[in-house]
Protein backbone atom coordinates (compact mmCIF):
# COMPACT_ATOMS: atom_id res chain seq x y z
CA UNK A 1 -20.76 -7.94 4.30
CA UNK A 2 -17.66 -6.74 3.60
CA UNK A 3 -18.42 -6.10 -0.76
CA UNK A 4 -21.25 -3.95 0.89
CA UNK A 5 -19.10 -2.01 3.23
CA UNK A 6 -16.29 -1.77 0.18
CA UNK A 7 -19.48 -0.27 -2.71
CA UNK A 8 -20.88 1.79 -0.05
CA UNK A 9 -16.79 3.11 0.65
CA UNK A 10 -16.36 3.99 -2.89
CA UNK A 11 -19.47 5.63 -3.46
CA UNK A 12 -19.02 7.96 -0.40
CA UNK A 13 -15.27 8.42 -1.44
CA UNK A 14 -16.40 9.49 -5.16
CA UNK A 15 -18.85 12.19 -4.28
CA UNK A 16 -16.74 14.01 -1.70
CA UNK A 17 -14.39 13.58 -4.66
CA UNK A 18 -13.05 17.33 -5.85
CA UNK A 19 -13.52 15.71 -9.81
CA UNK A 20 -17.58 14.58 -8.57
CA UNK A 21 -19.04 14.47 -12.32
CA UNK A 22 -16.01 15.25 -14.10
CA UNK A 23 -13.83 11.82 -13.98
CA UNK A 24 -11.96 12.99 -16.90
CA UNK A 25 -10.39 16.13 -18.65
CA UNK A 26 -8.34 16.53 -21.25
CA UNK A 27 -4.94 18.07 -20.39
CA UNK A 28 -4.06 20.86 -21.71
CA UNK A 29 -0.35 22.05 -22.46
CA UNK A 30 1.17 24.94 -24.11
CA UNK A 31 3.82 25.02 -26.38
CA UNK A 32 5.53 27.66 -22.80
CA UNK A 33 4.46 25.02 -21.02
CA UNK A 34 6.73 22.31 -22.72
CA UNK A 35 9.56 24.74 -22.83
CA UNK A 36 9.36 25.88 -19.51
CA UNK A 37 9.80 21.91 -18.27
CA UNK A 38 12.43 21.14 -20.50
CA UNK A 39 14.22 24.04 -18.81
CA UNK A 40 13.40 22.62 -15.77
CA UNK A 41 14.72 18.88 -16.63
CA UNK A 42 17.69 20.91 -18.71
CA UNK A 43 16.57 19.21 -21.46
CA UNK A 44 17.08 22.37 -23.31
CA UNK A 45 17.06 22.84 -26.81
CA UNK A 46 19.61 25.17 -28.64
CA UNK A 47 18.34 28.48 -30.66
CA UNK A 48 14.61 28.59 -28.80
CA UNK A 49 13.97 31.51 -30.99
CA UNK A 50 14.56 29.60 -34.27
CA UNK A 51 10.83 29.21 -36.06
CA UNK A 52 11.58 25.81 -36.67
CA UNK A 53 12.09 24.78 -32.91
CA UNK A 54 8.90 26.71 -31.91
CA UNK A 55 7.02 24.88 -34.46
CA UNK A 56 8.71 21.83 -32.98
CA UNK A 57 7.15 22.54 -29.58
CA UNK A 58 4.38 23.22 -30.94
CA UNK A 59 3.39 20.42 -32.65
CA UNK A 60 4.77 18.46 -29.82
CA UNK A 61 1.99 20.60 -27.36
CA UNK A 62 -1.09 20.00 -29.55
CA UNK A 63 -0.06 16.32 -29.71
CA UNK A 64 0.07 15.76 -26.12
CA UNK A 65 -3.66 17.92 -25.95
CA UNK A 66 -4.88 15.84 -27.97
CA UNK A 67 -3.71 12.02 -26.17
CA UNK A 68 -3.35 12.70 -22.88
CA UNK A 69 -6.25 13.08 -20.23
CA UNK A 70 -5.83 13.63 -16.34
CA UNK A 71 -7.95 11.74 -14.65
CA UNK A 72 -9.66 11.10 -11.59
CA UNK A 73 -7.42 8.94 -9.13
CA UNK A 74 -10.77 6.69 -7.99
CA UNK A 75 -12.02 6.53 -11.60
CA UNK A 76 -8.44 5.40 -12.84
CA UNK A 77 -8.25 2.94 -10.11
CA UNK A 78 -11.67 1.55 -11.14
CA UNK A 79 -10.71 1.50 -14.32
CA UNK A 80 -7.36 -0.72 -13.41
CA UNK A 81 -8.96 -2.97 -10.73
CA UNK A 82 -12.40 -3.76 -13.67
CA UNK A 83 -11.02 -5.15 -16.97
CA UNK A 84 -14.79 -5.38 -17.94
CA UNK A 85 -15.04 -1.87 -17.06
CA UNK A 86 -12.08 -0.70 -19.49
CA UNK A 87 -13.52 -2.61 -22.12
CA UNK A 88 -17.38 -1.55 -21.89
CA UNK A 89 -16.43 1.66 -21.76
CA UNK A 90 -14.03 1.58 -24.81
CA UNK A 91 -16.93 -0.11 -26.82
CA UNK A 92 -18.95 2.33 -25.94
CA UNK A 93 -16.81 5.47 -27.12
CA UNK A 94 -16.03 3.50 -30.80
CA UNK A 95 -19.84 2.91 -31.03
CA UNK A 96 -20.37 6.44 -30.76
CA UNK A 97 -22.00 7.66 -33.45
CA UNK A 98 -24.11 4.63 -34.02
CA UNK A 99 -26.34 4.97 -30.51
């Protein structure tokens, strides 16, 4: 009884969900964005204004666009608690093209 109670918890719990349909989204960063928290962890680096810094940051933005994604807390949790999960839906993404 209790497996039922738990499904029919976490299907309740993921459409009152604020990301309902939209598990996960890329983040997206700024090259101000990374500046502005190295400021903030004074992680500062010298001559901001220098073209190669900026290009530094950058580069350093449209890497992090492009590997990080925020995700939904549920859908990560599902994803940690379900190996089989993780690994269905990884197939899935490198079999793209072919389905």
């Amino acid at each position: 009884m209790g497996d039922i109670l738990d499904e029919a918890y976490s299907i309740v719990q993921c459409k009152d969900c604020p990301w309902y349909k939209a598990c996960a989204t890329p983040m997206r960063f700024t090259a101000e964005d990374i500046q502005r928290q190295m400021q903030a962890s004074s992680l500062e680096i010298t001559g901001q204004e220098d073209p190669n810094n900026q290009q530094l940051i950058a580069s350093m933005a449209a890497a992090a666009q492009n590997s990080l994604v925020e995700g939904c807390p549920i859908f990560v949790e599902r994803l940690r608690s379900s190996p089989k999960l993780s690994q269905r839906i990884k197939e899935i993404m490198q079999n793209w093209s072919e389905e």
